[in-house]
PDB file of N, CA and C in Angstrom:
ATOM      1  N   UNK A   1      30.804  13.765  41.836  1.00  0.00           N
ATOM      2  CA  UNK A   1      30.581  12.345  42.047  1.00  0.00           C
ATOM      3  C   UNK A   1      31.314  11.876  43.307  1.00  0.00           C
ATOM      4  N   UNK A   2      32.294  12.370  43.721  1.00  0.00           N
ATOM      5  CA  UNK A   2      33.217  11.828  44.938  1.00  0.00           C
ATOM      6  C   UNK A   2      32.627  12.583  45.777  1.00  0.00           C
ATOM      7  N   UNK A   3      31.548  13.631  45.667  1.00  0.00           N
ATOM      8  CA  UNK A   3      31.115  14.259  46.908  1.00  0.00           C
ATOM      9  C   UNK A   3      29.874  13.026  47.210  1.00  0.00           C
ATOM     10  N   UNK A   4      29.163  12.116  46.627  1.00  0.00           N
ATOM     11  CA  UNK A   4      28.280  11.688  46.672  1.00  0.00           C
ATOM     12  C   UNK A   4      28.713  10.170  47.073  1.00  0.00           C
ATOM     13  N   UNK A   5      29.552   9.585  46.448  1.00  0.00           N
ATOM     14  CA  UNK A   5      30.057   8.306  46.497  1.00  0.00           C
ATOM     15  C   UNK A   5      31.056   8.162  46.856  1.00  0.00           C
ATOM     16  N   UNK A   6      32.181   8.415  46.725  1.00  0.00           N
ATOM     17  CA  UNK A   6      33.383   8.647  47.140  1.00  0.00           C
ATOM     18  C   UNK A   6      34.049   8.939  48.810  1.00  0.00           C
ATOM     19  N   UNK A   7      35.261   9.136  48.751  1.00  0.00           N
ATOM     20  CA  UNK A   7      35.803   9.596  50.085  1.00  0.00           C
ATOM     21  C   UNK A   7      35.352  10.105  50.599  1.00  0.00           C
ATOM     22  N   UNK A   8      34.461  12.091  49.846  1.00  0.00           N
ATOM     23  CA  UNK A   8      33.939  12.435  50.608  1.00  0.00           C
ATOM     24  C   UNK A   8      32.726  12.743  51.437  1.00  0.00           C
ATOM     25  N   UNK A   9      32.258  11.473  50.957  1.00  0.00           N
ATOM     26  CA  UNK A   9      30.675  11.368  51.150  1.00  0.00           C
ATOM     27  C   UNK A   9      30.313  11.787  52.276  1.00  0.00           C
ATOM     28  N   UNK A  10      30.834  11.830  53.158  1.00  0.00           N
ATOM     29  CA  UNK A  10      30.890  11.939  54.856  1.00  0.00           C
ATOM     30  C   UNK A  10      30.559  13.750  54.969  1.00  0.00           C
ATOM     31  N   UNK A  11      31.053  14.372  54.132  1.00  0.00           N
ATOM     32  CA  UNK A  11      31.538  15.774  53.872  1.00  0.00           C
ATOM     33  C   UNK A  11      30.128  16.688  53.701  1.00  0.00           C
ATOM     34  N   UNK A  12      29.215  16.056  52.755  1.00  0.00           N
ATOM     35  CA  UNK A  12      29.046  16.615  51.447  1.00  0.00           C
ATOM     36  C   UNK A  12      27.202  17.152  52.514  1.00  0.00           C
ATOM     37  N   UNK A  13      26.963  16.266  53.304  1.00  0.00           N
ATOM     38  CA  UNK A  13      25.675  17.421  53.947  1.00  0.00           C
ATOM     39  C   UNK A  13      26.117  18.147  55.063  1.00  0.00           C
ATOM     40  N   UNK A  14      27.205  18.363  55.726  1.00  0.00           N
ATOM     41  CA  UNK A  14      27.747  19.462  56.194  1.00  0.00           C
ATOM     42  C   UNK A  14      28.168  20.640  55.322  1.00  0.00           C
ATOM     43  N   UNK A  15      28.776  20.087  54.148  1.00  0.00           N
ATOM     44  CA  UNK A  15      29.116  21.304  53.620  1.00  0.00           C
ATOM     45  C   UNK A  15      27.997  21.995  52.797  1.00  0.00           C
ATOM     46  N   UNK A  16      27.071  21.378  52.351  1.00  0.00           N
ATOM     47  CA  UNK A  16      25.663  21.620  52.039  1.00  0.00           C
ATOM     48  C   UNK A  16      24.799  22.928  53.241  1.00  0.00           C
ATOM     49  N   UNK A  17      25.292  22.168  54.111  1.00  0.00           N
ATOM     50  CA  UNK A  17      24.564  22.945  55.745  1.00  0.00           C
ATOM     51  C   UNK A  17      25.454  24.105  55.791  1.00  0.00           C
ATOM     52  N   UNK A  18      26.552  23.993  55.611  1.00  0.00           N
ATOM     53  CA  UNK A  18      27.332  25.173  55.679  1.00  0.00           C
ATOM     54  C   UNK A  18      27.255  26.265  54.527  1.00  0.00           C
ATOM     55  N   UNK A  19      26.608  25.731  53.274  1.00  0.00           N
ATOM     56  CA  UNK A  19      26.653  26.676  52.125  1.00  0.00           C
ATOM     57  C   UNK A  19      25.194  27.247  52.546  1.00  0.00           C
ATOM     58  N   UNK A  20      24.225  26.833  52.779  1.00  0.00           N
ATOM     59  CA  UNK A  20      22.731  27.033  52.810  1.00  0.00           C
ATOM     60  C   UNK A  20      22.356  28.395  54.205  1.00  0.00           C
ATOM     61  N   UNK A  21      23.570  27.984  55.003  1.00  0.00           N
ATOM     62  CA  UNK A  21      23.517  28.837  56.416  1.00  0.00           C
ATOM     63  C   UNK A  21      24.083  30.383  56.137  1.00  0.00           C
ATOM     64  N   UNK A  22      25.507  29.806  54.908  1.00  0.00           N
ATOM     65  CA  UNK A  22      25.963  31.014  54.541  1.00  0.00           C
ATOM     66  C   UNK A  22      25.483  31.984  54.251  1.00  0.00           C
ATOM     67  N   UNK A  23      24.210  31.211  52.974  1.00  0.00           N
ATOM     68  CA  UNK A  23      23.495  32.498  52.244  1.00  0.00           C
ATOM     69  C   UNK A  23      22.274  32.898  52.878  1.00  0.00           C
ATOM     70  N   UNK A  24      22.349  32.109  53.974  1.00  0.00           N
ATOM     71  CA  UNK A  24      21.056  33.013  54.948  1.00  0.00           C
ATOM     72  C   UNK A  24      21.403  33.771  55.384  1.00  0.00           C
ATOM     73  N   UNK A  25      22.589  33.672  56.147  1.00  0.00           N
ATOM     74  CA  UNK A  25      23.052  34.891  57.106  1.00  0.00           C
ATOM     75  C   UNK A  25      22.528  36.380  57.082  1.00  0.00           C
ATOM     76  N   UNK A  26      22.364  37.015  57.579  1.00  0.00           N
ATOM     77  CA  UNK A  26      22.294  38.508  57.081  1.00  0.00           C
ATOM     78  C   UNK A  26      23.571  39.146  56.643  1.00  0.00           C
ATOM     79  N   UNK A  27      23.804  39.855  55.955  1.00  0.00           N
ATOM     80  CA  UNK A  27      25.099  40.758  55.297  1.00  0.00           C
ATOM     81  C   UNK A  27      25.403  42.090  56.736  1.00  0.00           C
ATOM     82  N   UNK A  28      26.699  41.641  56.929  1.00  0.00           N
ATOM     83  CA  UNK A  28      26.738  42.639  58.303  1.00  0.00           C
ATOM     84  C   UNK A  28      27.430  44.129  57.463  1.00  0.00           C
ATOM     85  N   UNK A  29      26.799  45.137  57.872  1.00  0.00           N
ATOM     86  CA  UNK A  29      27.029  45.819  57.488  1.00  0.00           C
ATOM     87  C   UNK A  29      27.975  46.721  58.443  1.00  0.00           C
ATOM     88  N   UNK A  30      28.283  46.406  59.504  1.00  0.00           N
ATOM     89  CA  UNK A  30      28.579  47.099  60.547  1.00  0.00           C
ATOM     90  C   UNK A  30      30.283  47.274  60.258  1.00  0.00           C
ATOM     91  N   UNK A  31      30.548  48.398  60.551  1.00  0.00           N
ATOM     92  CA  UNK A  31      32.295  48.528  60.803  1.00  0.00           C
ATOM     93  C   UNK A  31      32.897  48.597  61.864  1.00  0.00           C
ATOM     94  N   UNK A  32      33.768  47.615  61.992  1.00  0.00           N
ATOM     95  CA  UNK A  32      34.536  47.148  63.032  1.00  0.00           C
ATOM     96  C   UNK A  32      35.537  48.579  63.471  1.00  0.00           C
ATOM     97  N   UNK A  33      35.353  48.806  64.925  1.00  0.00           N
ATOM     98  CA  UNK A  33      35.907  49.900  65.593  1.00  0.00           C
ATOM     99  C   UNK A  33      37.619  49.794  65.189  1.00  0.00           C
ATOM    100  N   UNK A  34      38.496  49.094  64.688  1.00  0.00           N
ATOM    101  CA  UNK A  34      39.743  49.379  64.479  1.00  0.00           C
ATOM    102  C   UNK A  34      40.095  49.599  62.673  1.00  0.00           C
ATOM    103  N   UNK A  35      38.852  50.070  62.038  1.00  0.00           N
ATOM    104  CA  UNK A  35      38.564  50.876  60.927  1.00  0.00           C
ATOM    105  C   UNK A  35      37.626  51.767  60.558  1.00  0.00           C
ATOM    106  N   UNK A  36      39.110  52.751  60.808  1.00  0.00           N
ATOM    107  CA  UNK A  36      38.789  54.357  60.421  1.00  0.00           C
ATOM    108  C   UNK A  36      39.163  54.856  59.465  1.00  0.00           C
ATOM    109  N   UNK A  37      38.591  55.350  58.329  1.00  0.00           N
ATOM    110  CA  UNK A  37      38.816  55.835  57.020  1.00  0.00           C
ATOM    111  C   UNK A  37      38.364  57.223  56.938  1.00  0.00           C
ATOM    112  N   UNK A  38      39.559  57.810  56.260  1.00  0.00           N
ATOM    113  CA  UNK A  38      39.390  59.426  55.901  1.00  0.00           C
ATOM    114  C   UNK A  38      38.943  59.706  54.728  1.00  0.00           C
ATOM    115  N   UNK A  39      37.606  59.947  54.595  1.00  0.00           N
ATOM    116  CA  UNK A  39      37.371  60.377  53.252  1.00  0.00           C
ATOM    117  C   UNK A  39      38.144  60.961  52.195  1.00  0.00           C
ATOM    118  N   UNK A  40      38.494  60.408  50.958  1.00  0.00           N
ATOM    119  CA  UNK A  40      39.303  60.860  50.367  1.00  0.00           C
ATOM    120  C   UNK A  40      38.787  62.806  49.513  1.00  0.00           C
ATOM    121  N   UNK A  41      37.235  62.406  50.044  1.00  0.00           N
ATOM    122  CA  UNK A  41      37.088  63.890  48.963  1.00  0.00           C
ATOM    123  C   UNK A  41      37.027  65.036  50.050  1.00  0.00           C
ATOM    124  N   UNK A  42      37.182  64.397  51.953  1.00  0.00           N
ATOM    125  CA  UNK A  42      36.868  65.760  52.739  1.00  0.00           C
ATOM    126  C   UNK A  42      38.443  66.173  52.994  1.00  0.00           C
ATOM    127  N   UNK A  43      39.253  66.112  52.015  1.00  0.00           N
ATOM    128  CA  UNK A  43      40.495  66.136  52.601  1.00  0.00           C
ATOM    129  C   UNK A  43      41.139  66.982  51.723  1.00  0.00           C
ATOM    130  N   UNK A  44      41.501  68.074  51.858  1.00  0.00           N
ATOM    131  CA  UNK A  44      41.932  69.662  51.377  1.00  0.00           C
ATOM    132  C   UNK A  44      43.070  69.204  50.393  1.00  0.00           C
ATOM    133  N   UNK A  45      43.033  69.711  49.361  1.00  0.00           N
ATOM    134  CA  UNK A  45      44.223  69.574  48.429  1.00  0.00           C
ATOM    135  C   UNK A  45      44.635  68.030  48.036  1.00  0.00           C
ATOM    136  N   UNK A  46      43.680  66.800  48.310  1.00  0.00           N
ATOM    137  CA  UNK A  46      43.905  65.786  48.011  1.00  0.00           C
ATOM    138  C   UNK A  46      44.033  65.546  46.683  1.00  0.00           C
ATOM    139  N   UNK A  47      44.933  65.079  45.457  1.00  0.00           N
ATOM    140  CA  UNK A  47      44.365  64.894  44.215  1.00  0.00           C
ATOM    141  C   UNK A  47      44.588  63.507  43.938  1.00  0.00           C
ATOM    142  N   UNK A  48      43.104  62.896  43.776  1.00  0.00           N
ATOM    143  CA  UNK A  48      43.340  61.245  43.583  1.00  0.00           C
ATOM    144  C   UNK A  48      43.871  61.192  42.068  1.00  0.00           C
ATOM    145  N   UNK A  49      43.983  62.331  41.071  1.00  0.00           N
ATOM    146  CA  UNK A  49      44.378  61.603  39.871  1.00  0.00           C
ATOM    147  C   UNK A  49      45.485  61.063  39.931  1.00  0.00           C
ATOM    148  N   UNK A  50      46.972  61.567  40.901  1.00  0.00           N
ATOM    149  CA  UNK A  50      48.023  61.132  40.887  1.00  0.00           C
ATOM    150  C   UNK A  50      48.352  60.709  42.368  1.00  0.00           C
ATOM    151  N   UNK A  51      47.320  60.028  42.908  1.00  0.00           N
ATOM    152  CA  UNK A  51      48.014  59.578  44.408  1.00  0.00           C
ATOM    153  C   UNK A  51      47.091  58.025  44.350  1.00  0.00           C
ATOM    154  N   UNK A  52      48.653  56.960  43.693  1.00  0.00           N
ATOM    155  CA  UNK A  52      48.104  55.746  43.680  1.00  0.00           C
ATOM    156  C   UNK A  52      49.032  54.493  44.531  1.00  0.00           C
ATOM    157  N   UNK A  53      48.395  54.207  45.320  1.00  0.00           N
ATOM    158  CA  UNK A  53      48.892  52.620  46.154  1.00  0.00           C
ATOM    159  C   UNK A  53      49.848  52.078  45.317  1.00  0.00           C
ATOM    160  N   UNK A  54      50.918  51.599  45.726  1.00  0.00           N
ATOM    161  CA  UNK A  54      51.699  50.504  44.999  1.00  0.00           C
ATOM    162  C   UNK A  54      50.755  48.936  44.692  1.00  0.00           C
ATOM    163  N   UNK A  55      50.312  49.229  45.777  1.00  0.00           N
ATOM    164  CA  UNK A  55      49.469  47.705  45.778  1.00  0.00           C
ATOM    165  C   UNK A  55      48.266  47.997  45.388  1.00  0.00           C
ATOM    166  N   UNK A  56      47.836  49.197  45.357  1.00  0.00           N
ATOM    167  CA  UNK A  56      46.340  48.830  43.945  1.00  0.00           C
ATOM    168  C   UNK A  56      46.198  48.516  43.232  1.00  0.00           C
ATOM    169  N   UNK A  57      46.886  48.223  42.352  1.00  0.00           N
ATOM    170  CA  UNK A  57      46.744  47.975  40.965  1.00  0.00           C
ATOM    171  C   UNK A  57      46.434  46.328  40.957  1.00  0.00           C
ATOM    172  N   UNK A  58      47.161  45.711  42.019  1.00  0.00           N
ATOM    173  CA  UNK A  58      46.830  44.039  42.244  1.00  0.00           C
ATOM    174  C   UNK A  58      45.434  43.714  42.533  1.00  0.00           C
ATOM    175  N   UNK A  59      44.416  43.571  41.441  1.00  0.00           N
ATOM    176  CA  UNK A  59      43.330  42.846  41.531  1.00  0.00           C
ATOM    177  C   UNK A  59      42.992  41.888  42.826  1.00  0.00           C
ATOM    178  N   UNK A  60      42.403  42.060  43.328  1.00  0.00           N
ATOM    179  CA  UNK A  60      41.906  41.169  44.612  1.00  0.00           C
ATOM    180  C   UNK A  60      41.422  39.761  43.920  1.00  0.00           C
ATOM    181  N   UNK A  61      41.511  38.851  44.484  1.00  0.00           N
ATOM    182  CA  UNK A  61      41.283  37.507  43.797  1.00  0.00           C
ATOM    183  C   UNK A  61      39.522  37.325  44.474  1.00  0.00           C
ATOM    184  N   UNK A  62      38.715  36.864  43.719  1.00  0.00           N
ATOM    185  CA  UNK A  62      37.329  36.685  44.215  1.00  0.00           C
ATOM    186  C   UNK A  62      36.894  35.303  43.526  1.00  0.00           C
ATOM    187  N   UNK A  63      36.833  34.633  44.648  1.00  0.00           N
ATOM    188  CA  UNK A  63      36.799  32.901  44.085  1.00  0.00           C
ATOM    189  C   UNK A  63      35.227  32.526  43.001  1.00  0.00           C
ATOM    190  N   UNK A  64      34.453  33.463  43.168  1.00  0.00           N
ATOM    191  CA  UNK A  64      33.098  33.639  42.831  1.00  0.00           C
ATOM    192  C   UNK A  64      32.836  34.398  41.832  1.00  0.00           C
ATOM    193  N   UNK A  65      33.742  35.099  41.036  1.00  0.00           N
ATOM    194  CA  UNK A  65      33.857  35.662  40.540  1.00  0.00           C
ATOM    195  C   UNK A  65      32.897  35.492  38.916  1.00  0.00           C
ATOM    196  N   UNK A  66      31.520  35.988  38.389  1.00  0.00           N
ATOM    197  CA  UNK A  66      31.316  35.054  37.098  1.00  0.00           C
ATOM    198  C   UNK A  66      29.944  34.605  37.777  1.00  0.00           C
ATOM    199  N   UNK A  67      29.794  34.359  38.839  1.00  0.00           N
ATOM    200  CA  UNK A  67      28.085  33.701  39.441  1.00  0.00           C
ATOM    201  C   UNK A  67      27.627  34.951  39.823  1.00  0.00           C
ATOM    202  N   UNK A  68      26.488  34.965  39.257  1.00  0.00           N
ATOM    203  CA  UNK A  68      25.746  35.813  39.918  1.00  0.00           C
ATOM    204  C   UNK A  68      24.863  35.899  40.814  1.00  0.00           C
ATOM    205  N   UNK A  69      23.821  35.041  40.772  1.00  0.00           N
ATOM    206  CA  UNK A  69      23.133  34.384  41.961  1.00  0.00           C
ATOM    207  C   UNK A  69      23.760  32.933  43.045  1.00  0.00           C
ATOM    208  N   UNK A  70      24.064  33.159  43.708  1.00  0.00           N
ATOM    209  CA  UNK A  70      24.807  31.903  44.454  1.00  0.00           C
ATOM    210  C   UNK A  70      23.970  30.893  44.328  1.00  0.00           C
ATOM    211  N   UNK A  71      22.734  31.494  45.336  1.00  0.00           N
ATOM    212  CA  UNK A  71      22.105  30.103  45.693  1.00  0.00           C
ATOM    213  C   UNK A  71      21.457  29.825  44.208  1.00  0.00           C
ATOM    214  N   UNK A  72      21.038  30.218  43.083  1.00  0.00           N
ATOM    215  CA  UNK A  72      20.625  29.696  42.015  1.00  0.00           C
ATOM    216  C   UNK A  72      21.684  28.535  40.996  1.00  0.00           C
ATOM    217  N   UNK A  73      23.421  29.234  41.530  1.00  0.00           N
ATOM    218  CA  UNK A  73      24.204  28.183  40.702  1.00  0.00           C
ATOM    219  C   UNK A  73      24.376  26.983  41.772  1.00  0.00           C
ATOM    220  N   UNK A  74      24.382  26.932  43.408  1.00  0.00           N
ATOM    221  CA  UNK A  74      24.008  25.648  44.197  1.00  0.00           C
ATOM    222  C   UNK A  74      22.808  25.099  43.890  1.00  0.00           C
ATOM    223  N   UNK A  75      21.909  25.283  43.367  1.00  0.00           N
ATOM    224  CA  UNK A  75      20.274  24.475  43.079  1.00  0.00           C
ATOM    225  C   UNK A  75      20.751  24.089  41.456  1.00  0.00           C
ATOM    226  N   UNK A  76      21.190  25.009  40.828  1.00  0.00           N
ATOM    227  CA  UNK A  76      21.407  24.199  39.258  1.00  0.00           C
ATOM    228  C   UNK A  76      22.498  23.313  39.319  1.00  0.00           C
ATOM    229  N   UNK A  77      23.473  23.376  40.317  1.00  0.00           N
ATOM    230  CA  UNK A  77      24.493  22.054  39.730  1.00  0.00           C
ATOM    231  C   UNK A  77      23.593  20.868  40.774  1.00  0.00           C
ATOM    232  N   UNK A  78      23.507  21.132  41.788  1.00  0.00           N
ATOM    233  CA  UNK A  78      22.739  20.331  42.797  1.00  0.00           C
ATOM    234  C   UNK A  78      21.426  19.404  41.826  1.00  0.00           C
ATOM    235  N   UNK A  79      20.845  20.062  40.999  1.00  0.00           N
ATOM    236  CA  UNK A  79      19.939  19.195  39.891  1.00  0.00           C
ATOM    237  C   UNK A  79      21.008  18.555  38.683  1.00  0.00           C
ATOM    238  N   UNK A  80      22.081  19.237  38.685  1.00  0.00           N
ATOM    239  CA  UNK A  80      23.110  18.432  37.471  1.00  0.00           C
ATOM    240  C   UNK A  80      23.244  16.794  38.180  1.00  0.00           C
ATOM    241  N   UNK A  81      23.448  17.136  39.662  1.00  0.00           N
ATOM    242  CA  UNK A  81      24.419  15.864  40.281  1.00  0.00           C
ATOM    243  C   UNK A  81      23.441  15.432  40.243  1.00  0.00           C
ATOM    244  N   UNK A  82      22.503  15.792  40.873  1.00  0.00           N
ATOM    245  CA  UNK A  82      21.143  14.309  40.444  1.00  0.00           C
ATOM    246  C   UNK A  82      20.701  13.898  39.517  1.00  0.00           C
ATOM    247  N   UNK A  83      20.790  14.415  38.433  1.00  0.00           N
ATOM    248  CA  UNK A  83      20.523  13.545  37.082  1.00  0.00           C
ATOM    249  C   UNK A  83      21.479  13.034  36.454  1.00  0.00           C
ATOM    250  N   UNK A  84      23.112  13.291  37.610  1.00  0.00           N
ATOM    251  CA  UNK A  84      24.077  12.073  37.187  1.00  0.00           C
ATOM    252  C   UNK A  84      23.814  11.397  37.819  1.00  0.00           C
ATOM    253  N   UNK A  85      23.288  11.734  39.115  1.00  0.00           N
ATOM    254  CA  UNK A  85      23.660  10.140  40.332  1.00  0.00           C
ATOM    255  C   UNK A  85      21.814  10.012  41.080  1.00  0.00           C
ATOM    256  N   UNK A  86      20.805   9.581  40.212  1.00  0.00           N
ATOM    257  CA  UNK A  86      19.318   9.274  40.352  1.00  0.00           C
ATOM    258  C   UNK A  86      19.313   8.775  41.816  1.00  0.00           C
ATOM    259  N   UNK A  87      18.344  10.143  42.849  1.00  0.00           N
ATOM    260  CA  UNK A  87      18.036   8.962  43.769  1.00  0.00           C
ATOM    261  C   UNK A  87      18.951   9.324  44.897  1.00  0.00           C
ATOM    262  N   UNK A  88      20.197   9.782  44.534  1.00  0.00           N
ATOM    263  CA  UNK A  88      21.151   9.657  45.963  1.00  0.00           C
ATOM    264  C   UNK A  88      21.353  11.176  46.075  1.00  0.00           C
ATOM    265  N   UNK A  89      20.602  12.093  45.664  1.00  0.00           N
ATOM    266  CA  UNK A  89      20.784  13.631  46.124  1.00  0.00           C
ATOM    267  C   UNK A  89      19.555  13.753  47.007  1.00  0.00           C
ATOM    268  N   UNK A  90      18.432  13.423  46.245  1.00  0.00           N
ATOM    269  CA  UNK A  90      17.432  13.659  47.422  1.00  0.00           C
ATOM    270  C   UNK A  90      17.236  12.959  48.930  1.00  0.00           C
ATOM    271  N   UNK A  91      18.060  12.042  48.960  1.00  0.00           N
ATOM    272  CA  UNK A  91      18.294  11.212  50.183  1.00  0.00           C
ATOM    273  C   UNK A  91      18.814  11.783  51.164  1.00  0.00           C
ATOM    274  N   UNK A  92      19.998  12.292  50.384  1.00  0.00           N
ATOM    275  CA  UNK A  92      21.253  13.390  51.846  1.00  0.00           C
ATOM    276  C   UNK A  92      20.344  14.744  51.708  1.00  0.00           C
ATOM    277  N   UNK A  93      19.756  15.080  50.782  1.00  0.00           N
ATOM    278  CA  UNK A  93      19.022  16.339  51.107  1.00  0.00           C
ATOM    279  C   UNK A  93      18.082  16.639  52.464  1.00  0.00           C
ATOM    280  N   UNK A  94      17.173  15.132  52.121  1.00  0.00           N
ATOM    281  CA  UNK A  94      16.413  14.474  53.252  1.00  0.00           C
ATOM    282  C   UNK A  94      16.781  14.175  54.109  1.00  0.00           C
ATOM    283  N   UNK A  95      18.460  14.250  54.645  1.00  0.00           N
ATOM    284  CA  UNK A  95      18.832  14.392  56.303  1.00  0.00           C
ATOM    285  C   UNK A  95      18.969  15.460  56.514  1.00  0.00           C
ATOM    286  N   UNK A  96      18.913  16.199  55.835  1.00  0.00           N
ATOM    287  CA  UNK A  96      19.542  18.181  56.408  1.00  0.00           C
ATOM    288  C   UNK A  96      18.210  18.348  57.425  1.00  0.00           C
ATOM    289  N   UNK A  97      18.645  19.706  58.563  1.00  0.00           N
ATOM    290  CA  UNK A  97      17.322  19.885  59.251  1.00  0.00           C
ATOM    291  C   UNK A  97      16.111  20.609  58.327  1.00  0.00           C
ATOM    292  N   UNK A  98      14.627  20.351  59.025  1.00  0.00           N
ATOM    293  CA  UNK A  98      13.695  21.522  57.802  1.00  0.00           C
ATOM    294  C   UNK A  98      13.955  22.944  57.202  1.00  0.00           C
ATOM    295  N   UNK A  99      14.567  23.606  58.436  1.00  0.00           N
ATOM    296  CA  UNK A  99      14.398  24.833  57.453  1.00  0.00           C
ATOM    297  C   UNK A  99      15.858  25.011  56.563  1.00  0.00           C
ATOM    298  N   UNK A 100      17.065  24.175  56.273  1.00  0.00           N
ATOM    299  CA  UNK A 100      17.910  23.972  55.263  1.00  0.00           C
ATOM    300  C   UNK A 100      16.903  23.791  54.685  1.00  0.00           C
ATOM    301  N   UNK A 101      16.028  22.299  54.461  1.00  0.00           N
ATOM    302  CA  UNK A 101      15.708  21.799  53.405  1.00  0.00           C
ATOM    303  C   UNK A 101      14.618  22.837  52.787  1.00  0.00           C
ATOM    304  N   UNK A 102      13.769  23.444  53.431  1.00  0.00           N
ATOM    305  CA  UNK A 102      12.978  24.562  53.017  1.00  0.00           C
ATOM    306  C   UNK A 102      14.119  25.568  52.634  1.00  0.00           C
ATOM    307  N   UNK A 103      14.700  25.986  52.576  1.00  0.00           N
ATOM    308  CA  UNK A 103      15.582  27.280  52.204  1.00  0.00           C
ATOM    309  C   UNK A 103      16.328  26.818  50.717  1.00  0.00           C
ATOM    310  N   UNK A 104      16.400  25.119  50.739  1.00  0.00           N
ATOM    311  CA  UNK A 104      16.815  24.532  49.223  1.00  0.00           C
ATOM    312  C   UNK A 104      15.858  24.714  48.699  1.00  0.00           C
ATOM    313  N   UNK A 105      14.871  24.124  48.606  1.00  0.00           N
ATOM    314  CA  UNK A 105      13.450  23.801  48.273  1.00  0.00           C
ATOM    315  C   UNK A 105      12.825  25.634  47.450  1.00  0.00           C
ATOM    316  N   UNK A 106      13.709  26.618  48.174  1.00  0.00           N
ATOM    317  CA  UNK A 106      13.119  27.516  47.629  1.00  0.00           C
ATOM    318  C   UNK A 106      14.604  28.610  46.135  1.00  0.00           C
ATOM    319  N   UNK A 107      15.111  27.430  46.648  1.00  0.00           N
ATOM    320  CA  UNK A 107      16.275  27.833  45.999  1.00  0.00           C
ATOM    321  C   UNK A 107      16.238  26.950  44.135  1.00  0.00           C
ATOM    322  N   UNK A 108      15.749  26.042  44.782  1.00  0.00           N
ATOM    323  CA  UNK A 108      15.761  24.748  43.730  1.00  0.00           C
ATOM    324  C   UNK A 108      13.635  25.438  42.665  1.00  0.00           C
ATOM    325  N   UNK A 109      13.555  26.151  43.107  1.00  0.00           N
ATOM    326  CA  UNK A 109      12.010  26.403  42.799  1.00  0.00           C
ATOM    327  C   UNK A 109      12.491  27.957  42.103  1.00  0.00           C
ATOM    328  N   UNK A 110      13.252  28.919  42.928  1.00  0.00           N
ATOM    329  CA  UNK A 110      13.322  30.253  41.943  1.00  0.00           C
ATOM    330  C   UNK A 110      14.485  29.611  40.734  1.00  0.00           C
ATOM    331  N   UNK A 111      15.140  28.845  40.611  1.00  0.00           N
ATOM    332  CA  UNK A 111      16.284  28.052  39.559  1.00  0.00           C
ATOM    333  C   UNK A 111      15.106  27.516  38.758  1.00  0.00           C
ATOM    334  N   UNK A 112      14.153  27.126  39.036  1.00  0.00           N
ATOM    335  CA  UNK A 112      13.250  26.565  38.185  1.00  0.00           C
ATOM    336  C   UNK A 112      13.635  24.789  37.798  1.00  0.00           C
ATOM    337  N   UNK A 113      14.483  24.618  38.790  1.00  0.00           N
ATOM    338  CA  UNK A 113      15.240  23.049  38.656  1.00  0.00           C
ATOM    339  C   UNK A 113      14.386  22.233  39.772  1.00  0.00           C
ATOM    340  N   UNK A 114      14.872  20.670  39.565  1.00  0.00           N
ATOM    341  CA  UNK A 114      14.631  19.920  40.485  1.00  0.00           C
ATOM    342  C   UNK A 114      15.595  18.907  41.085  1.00  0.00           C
ATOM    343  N   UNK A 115      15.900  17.978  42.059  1.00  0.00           N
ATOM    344  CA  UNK A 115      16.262  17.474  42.460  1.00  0.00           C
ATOM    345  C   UNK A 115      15.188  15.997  41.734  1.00  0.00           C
ATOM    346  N   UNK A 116      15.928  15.033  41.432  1.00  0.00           N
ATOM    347  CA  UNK A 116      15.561  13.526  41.278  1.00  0.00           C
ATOM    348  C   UNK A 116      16.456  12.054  42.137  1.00  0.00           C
TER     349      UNK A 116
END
C-alpha cells in the first residue's frame, strides 16, 4: 500500500522497470577471467570425504529463497495489490514503456491473474 499511495509512490514504476528488465535479461553464463577452478575430481589423491572449508558449512543466504517462478509471484501479488487498491495498479502499469508492459501482460496471463 505505501508502494502505491504512500512515500513511496515515486519508487514503485521504476522499481517495477527494474524487476521486469531483471527477468529479461539473459542468464550470463560466461566466467570471468580472474576465476580459475581446479577440478576437484582431476586432482590425484584428492579425498573430498575429509577435505572440508571452515566456511562451508555457512549456508549462503538467498533472499528468494521458497519462489519458484519469479515473474509468476510479481504478477500474483501485483493482482493482490489491485484488488486492494481498484484502479491505481493499472494506471502506473500504463506508464511503463510497451515492451515492460507486454512482458507483464505475459507474466500476468501465464499466473492466470489479472490486474483491476
Amino acid at each position: 500500500e505505501e508502494m502505491i499511495n504512500g512515500r513511496y509512490a515515486d519508487k514503485f514504476k521504476p522499481l517495477l522497470l527494474a524487476l521486469i528488465s531483471l527477468f529479461e535479461l539473459p542468464q550470463d553464463e560466461s566466467i570471468p577471467d580472474d576465476e580459475h577452478f581446479i577440478e576437484i575430481e582431476d586432482t590425484p589423491g584428492y579425498q573430498t570425504a575429509y577435505s572440508q572449508l571452515i566456511f562451508a558449512g555457512k549456508p549462503e543466504y538467498d533472499p528468494v529463497a521458497g519462489i519458484g517462478d519469479v515473474r509468476k509471484y510479481l504478477a500474483t501479488n501485483l493482482a493482490g495489490l489491485s484488488s486492494r487498491q481498484p484502479g491505481k495498479v493499472p494506471g502506473l502499469v500504463g506508464q511503463l514503456e510497451p515492451s515492460a508492459q507486454q512482458c507483464l501482460n505475459q507474466y500476468l496471463q501465464a499466473a492466470g491473474v489479472n490486474i483491476q
